[in-house]
C-alpha atoms as a PDB file:
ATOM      1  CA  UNK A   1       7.590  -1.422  14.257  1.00  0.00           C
ATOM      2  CA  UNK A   2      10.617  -1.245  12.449  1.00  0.00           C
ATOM      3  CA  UNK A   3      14.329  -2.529  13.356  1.00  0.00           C
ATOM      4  CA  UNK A   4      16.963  -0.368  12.793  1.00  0.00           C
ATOM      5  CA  UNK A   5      20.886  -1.016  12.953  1.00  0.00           C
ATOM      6  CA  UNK A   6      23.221   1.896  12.533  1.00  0.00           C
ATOM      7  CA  UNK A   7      27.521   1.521  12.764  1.00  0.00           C
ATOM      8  CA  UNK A   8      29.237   4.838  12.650  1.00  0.00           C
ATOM      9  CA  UNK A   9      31.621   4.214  15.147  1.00  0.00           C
ATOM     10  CA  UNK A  10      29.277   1.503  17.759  1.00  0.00           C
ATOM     11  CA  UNK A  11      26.624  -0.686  16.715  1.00  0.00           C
ATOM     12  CA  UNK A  12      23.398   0.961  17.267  1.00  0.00           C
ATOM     13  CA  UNK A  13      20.278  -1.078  17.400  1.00  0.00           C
ATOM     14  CA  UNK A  14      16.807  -0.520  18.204  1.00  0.00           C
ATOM     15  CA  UNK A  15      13.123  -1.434  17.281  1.00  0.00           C
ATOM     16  CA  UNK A  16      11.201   1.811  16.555  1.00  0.00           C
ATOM     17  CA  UNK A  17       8.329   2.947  15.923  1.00  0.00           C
ATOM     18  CA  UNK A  18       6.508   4.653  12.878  1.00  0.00           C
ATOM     19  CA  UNK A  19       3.587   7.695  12.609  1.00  0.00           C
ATOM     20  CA  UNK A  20       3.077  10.720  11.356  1.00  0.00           C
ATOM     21  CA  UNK A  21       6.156  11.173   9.639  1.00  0.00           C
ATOM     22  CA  UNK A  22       8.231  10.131  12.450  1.00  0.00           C
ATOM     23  CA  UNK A  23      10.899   7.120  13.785  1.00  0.00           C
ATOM     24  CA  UNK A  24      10.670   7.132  17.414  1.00  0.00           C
ATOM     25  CA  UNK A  25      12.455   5.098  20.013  1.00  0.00           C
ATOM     26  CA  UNK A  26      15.797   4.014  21.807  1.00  0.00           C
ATOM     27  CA  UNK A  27      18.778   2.817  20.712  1.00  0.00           C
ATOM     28  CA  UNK A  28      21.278   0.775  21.971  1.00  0.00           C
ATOM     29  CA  UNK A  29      24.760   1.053  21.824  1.00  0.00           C
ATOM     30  CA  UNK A  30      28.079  -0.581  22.378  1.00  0.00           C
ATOM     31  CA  UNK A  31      30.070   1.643  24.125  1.00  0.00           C
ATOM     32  CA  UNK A  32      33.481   2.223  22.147  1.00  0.00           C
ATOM     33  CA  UNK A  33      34.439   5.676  22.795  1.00  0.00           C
ATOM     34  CA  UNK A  34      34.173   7.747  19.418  1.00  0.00           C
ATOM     35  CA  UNK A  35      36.157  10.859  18.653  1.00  0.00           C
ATOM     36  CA  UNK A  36      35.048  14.465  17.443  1.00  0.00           C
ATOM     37  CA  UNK A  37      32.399  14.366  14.630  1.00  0.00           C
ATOM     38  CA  UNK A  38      31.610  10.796  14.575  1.00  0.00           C
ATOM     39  CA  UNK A  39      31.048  10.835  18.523  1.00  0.00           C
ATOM     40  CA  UNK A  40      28.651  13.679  17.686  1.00  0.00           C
ATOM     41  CA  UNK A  41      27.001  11.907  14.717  1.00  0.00           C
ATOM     42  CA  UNK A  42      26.097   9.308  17.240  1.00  0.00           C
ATOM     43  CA  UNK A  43      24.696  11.273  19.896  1.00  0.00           C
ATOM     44  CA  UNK A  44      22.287  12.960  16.876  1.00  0.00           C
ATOM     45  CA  UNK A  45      20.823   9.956  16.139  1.00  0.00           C
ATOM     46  CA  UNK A  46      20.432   8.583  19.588  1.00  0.00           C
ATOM     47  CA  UNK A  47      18.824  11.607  20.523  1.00  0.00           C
ATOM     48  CA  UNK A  48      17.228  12.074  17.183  1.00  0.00           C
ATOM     49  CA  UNK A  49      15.070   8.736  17.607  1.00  0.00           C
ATOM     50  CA  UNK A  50      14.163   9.262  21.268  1.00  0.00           C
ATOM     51  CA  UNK A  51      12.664  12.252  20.700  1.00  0.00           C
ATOM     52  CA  UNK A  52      11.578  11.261  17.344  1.00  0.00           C
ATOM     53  CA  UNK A  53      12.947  11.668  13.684  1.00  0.00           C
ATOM     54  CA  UNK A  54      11.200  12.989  11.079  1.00  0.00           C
ATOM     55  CA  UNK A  55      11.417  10.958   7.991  1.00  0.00           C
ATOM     56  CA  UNK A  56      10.845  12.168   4.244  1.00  0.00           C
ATOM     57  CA  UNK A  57      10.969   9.686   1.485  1.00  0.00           C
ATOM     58  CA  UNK A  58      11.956  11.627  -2.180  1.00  0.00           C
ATOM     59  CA  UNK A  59      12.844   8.722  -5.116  1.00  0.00           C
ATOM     60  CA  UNK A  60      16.097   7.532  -4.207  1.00  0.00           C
ATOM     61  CA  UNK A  61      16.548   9.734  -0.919  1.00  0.00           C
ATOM     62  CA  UNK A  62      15.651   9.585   2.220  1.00  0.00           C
ATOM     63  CA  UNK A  63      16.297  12.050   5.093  1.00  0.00           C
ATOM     64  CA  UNK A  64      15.968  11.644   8.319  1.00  0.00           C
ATOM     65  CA  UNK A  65      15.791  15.223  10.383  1.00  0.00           C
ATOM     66  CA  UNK A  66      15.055  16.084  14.467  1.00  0.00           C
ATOM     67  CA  UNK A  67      16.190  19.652  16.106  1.00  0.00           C
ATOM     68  CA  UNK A  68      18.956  21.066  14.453  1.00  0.00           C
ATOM     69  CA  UNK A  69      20.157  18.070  12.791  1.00  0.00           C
ATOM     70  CA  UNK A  70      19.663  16.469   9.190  1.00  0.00           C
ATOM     71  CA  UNK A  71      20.905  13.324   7.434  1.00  0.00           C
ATOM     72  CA  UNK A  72      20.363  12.480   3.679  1.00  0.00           C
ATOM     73  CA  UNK A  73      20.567   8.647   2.839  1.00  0.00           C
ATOM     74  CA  UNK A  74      20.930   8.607  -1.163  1.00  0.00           C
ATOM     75  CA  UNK A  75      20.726   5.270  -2.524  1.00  0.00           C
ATOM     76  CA  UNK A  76      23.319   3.794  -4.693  1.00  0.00           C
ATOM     77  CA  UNK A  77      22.205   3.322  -8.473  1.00  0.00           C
ATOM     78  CA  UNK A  78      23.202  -0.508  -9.479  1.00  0.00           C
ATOM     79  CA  UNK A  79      26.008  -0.312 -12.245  1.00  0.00           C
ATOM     80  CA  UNK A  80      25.171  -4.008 -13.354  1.00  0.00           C
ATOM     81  CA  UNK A  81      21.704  -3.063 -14.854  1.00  0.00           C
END
């Protein structure tokens, strides 16, 4: 199980769970109305998880990728080292 929080335009929460490669569950959602591509940003991953992401896990990126839709989380290299 794994608890996931997402804010593109609503908070998007959920507990999902992990196999095979994939993130599967529901999210929740606060319902502030979102406009053009962040509206449909939201709707991918809603729909992304319930029918369940696949996850890949390269170094410092991860993607996340269901249907026709693919998002690349790069993380941020810590200028104080």
């Amino acid at each position: 199980m794994l608890q996931v929080r997402v804010v593109i335009v609503n908070v998007m929460s959920g507990t999902l769970e992990y196999g095979h490669g994939t993130l599967t569950g529901p999210l929740v959602s606060t319902m502030i109305a979102g406009e053009g591509l962040l509206e449909e940003i939201e709707e991918a991953f809603v729909a992304g998880f319930e029918a369940g992401m696949n996850v890949l896990m390269e170094e410092a990126t991860m993607i996340f990728s269901q249907g026709g839709n693919t998002f690349f989380f790069v993380a941020q290299t810590d200028s104080a080292q």
